[in-house]
N, C-alpha and C. Protein backbone atom coordinates (compact mmCIF):
# COMPACT_ATOMS: atom_id res chain seq x y z
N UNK A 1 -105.91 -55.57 -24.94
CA UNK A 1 -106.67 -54.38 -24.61
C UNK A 1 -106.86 -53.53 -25.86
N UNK A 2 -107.90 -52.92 -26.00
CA UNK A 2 -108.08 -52.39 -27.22
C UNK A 2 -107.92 -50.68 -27.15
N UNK A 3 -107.30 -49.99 -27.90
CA UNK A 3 -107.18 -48.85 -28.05
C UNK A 3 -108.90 -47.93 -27.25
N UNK A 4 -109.41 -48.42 -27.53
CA UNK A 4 -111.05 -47.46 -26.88
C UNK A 4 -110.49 -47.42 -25.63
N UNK A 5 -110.57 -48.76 -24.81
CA UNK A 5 -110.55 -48.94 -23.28
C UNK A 5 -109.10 -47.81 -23.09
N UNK A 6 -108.25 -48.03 -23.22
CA UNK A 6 -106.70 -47.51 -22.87
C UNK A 6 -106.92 -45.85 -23.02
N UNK A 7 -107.54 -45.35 -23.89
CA UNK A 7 -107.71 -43.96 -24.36
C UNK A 7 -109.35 -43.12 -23.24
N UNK A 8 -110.14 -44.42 -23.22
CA UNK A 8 -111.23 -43.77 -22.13
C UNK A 8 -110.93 -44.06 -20.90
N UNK A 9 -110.21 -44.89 -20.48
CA UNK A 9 -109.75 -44.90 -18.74
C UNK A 9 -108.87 -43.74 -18.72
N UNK A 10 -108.07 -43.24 -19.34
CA UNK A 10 -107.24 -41.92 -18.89
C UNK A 10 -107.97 -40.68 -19.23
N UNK A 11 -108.79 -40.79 -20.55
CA UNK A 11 -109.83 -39.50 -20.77
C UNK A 11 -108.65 -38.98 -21.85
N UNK A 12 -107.70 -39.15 -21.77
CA UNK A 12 -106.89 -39.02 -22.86
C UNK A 12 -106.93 -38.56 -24.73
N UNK A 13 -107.10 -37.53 -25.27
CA UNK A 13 -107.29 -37.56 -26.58
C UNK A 13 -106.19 -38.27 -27.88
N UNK A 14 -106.69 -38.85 -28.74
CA UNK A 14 -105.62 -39.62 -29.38
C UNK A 14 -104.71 -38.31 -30.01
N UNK A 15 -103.71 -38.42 -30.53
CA UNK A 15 -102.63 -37.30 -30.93
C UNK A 15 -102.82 -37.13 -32.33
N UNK A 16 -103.06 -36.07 -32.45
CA UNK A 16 -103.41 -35.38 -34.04
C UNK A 16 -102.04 -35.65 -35.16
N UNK A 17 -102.01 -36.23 -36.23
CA UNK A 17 -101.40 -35.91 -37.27
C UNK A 17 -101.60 -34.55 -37.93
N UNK A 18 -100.33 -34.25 -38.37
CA UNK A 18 -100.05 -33.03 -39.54
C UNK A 18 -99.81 -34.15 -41.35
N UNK A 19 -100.87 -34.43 -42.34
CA UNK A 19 -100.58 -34.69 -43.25
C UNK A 19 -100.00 -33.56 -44.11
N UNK A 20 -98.80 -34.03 -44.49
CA UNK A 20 -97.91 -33.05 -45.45
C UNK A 20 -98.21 -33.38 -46.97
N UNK A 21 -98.43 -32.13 -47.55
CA UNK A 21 -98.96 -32.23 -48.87
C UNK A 21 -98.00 -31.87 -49.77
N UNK A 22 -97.53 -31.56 -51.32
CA UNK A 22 -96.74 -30.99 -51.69
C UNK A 22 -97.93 -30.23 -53.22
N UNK A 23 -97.55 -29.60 -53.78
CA UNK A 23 -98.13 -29.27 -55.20
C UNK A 23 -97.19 -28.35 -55.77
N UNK A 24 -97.14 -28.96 -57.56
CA UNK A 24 -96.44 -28.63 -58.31
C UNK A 24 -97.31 -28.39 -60.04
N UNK A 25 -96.98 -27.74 -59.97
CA UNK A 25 -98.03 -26.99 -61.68
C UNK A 25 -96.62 -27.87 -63.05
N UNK A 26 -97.72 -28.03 -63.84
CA UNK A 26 -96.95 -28.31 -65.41
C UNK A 26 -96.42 -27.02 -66.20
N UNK A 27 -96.02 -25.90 -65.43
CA UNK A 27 -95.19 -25.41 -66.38
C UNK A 27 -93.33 -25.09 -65.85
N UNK A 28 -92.93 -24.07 -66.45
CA UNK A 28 -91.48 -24.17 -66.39
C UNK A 28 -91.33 -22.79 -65.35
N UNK A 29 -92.20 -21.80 -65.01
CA UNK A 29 -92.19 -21.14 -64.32
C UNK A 29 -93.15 -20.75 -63.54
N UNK A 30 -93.51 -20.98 -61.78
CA UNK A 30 -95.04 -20.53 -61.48
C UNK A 30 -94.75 -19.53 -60.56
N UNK A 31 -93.82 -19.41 -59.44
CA UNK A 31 -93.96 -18.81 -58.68
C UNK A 31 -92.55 -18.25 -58.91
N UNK A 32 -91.98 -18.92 -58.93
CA UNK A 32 -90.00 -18.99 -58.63
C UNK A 32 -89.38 -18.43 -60.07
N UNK A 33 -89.92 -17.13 -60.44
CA UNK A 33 -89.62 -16.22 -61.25
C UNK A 33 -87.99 -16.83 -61.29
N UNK A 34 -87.01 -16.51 -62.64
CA UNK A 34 -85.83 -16.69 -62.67
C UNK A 34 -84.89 -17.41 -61.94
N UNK A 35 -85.73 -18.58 -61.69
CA UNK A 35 -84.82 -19.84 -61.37
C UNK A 35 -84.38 -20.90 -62.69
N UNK A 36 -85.06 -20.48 -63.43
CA UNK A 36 -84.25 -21.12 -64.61
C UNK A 36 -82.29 -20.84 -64.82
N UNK A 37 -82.63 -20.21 -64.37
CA UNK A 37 -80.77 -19.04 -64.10
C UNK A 37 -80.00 -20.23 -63.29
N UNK A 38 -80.50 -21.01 -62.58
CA UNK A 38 -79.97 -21.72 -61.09
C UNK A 38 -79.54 -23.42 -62.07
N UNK A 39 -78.39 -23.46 -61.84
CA UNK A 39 -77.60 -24.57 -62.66
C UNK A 39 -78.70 -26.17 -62.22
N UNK A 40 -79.43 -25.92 -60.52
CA UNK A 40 -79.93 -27.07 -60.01
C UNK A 40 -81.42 -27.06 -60.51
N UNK A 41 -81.83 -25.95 -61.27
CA UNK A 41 -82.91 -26.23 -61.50
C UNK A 41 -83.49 -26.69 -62.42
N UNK A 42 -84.37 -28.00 -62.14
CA UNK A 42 -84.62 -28.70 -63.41
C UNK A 42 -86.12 -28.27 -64.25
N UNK A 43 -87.12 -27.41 -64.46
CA UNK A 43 -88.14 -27.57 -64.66
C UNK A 43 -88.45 -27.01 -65.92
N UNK A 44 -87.64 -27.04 -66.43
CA UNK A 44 -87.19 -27.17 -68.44
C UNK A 44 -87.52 -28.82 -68.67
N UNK A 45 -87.38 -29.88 -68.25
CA UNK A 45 -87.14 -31.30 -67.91
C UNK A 45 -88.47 -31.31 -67.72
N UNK A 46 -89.36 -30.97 -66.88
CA UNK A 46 -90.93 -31.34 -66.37
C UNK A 46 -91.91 -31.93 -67.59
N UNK A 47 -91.47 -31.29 -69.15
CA UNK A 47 -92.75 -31.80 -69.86
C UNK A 47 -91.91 -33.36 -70.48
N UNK A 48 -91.00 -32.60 -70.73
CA UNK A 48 -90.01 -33.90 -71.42
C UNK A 48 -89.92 -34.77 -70.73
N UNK A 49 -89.40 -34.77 -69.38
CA UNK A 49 -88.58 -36.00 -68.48
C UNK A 49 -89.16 -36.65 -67.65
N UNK A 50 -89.73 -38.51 -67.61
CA UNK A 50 -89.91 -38.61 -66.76
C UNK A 50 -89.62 -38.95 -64.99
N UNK A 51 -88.23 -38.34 -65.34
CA UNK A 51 -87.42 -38.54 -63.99
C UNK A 51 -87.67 -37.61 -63.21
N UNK A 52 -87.74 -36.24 -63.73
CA UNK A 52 -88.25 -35.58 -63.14
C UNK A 52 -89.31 -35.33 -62.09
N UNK A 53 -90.38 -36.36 -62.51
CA UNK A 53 -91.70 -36.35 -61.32
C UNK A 53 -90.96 -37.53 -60.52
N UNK A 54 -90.76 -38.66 -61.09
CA UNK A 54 -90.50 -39.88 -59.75
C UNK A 54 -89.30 -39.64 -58.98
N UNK A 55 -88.27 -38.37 -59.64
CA UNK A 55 -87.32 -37.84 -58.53
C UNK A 55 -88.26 -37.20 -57.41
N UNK A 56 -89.06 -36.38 -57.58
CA UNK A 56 -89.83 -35.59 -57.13
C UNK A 56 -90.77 -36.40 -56.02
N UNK A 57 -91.34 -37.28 -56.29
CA UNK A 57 -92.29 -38.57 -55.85
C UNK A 57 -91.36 -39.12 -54.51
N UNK A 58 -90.02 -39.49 -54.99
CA UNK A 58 -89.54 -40.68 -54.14
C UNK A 58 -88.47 -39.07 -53.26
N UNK A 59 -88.12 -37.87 -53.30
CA UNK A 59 -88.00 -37.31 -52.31
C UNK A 59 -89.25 -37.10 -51.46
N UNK A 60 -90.16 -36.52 -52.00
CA UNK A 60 -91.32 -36.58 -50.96
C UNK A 60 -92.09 -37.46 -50.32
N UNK A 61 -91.45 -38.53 -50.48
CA UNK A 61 -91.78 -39.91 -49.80
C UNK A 61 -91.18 -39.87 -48.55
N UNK A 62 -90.00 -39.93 -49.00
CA UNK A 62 -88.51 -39.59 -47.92
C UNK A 62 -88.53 -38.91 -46.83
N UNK A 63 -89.26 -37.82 -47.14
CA UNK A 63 -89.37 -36.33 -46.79
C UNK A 63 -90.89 -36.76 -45.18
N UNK A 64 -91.86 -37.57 -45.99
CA UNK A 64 -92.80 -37.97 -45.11
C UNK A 64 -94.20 -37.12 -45.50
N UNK A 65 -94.11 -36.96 -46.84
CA UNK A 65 -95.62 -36.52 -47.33
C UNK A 65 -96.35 -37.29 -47.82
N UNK A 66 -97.38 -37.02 -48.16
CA UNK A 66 -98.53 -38.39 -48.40
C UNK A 66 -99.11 -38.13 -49.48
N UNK A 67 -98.96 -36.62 -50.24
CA UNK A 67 -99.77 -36.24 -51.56
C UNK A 67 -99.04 -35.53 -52.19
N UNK A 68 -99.26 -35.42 -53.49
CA UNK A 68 -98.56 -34.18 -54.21
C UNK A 68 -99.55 -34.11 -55.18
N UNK A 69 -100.11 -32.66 -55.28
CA UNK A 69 -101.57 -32.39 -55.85
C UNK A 69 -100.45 -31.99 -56.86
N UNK A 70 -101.23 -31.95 -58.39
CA UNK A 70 -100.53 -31.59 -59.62
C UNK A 70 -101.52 -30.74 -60.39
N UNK A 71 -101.54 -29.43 -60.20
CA UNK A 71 -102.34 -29.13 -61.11
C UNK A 71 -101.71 -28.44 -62.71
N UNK A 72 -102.84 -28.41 -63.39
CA UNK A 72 -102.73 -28.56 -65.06
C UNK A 72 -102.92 -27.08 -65.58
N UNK A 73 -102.10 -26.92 -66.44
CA UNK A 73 -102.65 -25.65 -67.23
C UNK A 73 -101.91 -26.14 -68.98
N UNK A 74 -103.12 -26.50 -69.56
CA UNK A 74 -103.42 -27.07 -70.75
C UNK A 74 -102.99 -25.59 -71.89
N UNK A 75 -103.27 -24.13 -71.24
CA UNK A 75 -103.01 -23.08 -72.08
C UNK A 75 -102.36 -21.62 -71.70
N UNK A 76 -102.05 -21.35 -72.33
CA UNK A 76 -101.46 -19.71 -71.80
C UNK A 76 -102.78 -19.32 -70.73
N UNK A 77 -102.16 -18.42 -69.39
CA UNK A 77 -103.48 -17.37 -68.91
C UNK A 77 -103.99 -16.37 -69.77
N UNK A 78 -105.59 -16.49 -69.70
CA UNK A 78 -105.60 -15.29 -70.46
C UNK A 78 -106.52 -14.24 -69.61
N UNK A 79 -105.72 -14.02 -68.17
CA UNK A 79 -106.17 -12.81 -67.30
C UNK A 79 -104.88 -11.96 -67.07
């Protein structure tokens, strides 16, 4: 039996996913002001290390997310 038939004999809607995303910026501080202070925090390590992202990668695998957007900032803000 094919998923169509099974889902239109009950009138039934198929069940929505929540895709979980994650995003993380290339520098050492974006949001999380003075966590450099915090013995667990690694993001001194982010330009240097590449353990850092595939630690990062294979928890949010774990975790059950499907993306981790990375965005770039190539220079100081200048706003």
């Amino acid at each position: 039996m094919s998923d169509e038939n099974q889902n239109g004999a009950t009138g039934a809607k198929p069940k929505k996913q929540i895709l979980l995303n994650a995003f993380d910026m290339f520098t050492v501080g974006h949001l999380s002001f003075g966590q450099w202070r915090n013995p667990k925090d690694r993001a001194k390590d982010k330009r240097r290390d590449l353990t850092y992202w595939t630690d990062l990668a294979k928890l949010l695998d774990k975790g059950g997310f499907v993306g981790l957007f990375l965005a770039d900032t190539y220079g100081p803000y200048d706003t």
